[in-house]
N, C-alpha and C. Protein backbone atom coordinates (compact mmCIF):
# COMPACT_ATOMS: atom_id res chain seq x y z
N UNK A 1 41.20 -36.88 36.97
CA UNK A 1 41.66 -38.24 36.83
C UNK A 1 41.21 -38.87 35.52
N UNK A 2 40.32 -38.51 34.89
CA UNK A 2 39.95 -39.10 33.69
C UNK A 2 40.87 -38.94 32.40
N UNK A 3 41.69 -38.11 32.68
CA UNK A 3 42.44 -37.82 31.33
C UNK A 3 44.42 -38.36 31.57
N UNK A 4 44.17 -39.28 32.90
CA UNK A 4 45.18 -39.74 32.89
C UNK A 4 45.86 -41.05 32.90
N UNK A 5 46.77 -41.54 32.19
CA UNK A 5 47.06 -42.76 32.32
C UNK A 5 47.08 -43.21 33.24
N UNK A 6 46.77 -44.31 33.69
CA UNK A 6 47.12 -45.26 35.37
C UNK A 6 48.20 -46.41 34.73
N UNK A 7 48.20 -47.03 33.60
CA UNK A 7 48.46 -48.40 33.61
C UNK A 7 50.00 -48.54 32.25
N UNK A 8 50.02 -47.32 32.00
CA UNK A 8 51.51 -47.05 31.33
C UNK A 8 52.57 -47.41 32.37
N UNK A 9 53.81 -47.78 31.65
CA UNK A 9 55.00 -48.27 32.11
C UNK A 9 55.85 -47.86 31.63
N UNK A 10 56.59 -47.09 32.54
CA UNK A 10 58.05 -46.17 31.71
C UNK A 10 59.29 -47.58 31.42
N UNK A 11 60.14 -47.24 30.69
CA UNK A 11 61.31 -48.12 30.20
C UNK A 11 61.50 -49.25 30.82
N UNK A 12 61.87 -48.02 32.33
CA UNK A 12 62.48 -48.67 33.47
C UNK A 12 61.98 -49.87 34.30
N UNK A 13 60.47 -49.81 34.23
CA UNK A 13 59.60 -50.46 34.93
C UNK A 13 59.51 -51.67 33.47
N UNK A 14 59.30 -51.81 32.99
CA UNK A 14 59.16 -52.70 31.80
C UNK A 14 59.95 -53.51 31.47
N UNK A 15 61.42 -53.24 31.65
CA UNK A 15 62.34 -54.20 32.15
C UNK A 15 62.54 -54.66 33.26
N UNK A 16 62.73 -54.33 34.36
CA UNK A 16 62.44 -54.79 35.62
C UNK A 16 61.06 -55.76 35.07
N UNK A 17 59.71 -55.44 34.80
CA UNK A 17 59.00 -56.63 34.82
C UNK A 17 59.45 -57.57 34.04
N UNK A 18 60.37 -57.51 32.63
CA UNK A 18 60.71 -58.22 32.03
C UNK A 18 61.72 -59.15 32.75
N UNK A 19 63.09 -58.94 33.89
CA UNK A 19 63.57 -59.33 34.44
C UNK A 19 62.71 -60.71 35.26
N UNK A 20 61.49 -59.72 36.06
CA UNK A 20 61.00 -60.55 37.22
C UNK A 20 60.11 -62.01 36.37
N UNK A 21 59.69 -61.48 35.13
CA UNK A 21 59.13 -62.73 34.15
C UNK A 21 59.82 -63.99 34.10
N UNK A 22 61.47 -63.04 33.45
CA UNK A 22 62.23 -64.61 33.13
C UNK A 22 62.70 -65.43 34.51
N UNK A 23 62.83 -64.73 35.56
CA UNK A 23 63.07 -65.11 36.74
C UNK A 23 61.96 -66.06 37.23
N UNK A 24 60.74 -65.95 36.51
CA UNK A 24 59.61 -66.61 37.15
C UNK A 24 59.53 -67.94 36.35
N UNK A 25 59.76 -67.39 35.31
CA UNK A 25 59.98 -69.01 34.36
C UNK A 25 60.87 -69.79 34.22
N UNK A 26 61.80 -69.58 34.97
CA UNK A 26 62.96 -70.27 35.14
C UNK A 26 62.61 -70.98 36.41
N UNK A 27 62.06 -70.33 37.11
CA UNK A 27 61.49 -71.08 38.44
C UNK A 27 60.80 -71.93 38.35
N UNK A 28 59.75 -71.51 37.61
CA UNK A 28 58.73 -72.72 37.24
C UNK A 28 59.31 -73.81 36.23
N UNK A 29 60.00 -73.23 35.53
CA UNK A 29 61.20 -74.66 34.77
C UNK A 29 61.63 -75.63 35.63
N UNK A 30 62.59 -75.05 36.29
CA UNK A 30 63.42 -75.69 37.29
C UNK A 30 62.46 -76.44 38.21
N UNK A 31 61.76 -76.26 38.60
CA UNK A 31 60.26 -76.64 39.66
C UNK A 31 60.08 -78.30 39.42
N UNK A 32 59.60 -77.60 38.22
CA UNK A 32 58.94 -79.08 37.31
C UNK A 32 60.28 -80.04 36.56
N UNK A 33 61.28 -79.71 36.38
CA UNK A 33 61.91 -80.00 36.34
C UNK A 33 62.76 -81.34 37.36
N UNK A 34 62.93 -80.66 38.48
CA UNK A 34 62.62 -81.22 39.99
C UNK A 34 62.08 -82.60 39.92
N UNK A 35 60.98 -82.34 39.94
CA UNK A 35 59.83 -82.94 40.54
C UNK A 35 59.86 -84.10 38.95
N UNK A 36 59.93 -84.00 37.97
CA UNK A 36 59.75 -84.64 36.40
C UNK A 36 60.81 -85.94 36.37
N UNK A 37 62.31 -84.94 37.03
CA UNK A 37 63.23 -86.28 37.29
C UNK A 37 63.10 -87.20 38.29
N UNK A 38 62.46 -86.80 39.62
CA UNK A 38 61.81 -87.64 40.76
C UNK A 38 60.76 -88.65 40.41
N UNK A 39 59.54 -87.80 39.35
CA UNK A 39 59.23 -89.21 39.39
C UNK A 39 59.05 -90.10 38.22
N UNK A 40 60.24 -89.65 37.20
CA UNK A 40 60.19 -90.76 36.51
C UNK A 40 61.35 -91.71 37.05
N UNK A 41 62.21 -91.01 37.96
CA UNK A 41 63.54 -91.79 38.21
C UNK A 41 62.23 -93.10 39.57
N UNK A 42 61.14 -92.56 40.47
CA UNK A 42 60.46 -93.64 41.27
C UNK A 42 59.79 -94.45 40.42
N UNK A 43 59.44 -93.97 39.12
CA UNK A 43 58.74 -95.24 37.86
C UNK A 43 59.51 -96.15 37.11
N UNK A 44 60.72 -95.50 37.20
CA UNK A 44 62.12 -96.48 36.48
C UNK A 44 62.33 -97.81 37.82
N UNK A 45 62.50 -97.04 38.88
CA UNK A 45 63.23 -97.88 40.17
C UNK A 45 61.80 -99.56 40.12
N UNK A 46 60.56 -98.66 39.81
CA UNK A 46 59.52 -99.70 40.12
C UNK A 46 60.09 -100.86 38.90
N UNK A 47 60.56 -100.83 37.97
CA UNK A 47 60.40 -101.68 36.82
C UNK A 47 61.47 -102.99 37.26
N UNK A 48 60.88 -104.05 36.55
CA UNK A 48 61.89 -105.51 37.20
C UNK A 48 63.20 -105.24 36.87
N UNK A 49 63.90 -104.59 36.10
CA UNK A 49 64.94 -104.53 35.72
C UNK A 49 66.16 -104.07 36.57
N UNK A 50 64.77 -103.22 37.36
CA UNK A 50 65.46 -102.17 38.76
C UNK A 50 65.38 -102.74 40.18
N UNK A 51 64.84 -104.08 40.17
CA UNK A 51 64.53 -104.81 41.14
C UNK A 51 65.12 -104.75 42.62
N UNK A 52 66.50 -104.77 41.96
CA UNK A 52 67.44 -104.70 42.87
C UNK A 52 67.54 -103.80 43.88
N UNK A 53 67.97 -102.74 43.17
CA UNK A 53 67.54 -101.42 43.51
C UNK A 53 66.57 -100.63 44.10
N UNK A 54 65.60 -101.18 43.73
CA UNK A 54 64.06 -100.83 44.65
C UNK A 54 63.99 -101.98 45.71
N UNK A 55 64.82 -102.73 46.03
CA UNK A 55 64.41 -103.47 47.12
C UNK A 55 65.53 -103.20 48.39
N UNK A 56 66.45 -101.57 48.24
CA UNK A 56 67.41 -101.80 48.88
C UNK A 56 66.66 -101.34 50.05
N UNK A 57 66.84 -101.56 51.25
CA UNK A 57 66.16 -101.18 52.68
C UNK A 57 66.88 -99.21 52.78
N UNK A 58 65.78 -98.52 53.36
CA UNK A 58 65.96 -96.97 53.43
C UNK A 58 64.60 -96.74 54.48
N UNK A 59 65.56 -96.83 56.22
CA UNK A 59 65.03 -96.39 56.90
C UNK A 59 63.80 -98.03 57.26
N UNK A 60 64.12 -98.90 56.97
CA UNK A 60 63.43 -99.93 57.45
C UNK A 60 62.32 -100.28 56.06
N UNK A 61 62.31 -99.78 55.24
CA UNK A 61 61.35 -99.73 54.15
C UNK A 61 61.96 -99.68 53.07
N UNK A 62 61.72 -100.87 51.68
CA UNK A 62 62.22 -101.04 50.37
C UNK A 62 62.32 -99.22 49.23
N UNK A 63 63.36 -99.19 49.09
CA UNK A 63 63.69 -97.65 48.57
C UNK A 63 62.48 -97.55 47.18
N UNK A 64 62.11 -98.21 46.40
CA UNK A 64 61.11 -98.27 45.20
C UNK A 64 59.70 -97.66 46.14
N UNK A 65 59.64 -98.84 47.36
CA UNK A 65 58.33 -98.23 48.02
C UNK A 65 58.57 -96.63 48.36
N UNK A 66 59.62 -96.21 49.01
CA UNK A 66 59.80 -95.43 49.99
C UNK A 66 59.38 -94.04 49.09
N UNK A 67 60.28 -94.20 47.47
CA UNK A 67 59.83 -92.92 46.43
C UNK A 67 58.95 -92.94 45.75
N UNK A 68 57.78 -94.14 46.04
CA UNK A 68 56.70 -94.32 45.87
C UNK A 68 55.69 -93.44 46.45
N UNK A 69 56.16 -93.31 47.71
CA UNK A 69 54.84 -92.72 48.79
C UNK A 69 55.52 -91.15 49.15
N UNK A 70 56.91 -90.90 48.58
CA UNK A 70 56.55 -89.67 48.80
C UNK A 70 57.04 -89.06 47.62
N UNK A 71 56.03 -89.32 46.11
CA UNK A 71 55.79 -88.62 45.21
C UNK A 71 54.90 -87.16 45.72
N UNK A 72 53.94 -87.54 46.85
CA UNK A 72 53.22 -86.73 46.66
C UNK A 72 53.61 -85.40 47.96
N UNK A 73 54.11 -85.87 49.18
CA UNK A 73 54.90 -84.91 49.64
C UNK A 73 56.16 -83.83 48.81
N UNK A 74 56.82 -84.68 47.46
CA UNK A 74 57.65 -84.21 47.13
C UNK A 74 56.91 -82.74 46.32
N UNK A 75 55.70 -83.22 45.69
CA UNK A 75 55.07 -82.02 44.86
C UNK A 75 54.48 -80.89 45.51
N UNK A 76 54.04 -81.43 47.11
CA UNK A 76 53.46 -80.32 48.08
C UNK A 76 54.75 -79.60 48.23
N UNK A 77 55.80 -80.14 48.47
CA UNK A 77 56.99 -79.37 49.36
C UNK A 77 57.06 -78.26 47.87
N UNK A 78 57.43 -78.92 46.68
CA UNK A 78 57.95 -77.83 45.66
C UNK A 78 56.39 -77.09 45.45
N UNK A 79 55.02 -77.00 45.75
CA UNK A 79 54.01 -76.25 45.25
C UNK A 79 54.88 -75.44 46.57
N UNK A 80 54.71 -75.33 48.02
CA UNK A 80 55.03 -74.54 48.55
C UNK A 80 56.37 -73.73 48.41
N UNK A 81 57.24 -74.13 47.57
CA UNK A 81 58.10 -73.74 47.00
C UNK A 81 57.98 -72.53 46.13
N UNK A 82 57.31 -73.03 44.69
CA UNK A 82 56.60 -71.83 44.25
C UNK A 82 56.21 -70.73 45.17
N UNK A 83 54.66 -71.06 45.48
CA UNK A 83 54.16 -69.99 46.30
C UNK A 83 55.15 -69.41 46.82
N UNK A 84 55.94 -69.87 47.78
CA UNK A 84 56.81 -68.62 48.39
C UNK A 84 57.82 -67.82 47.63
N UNK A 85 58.15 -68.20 46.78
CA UNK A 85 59.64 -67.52 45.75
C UNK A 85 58.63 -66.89 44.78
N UNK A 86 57.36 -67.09 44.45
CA UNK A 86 56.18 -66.20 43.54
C UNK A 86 56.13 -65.00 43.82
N UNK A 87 56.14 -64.66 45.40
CA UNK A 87 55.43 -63.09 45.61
C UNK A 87 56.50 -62.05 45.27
């Protein structure tokens, strides 16, 4: 065993990892991506300009509040997102 490679990668395998790379960064693009338009679109809705708009009722509760409080469910749901489409 000492005189043999373990950690070489024939062609074949090297593209395939190259495949599964861009596949991974596109994921993680898209991810953050997601999540980047959510919450600047709940920081826009907060501003007076958007008043209107953040005060429309959604589910008994003002819509500005509502994408307020689930900034942070929205980032758990896409972390678990990752993780699962990662392995």
């Amino acid at each position: 065993m000492a005189g043999q490679d373990h950690n070489i990668l024939t062609g074949a395998e090297l593209e395939e990892s190259s495949r599964n790379y861009r596949r991974r960064i596109v994921l993680c693009s898209s991810l953050f991506v997601v999540f980047f338009i959510f919450y600047i679109a709940s920081a826009v809705i907060q501003t007076p300009a958007f008043a209107a708009i953040a005060g429309i009722p959604v589910m008994g509760v003002p819509l500005g509040l509502l994408m307020s409080l689930l900034i942070f469910p929205v980032s758990w749901a896409i972390i678990v997102v990752f993780f699962v489409s990662w392995r």
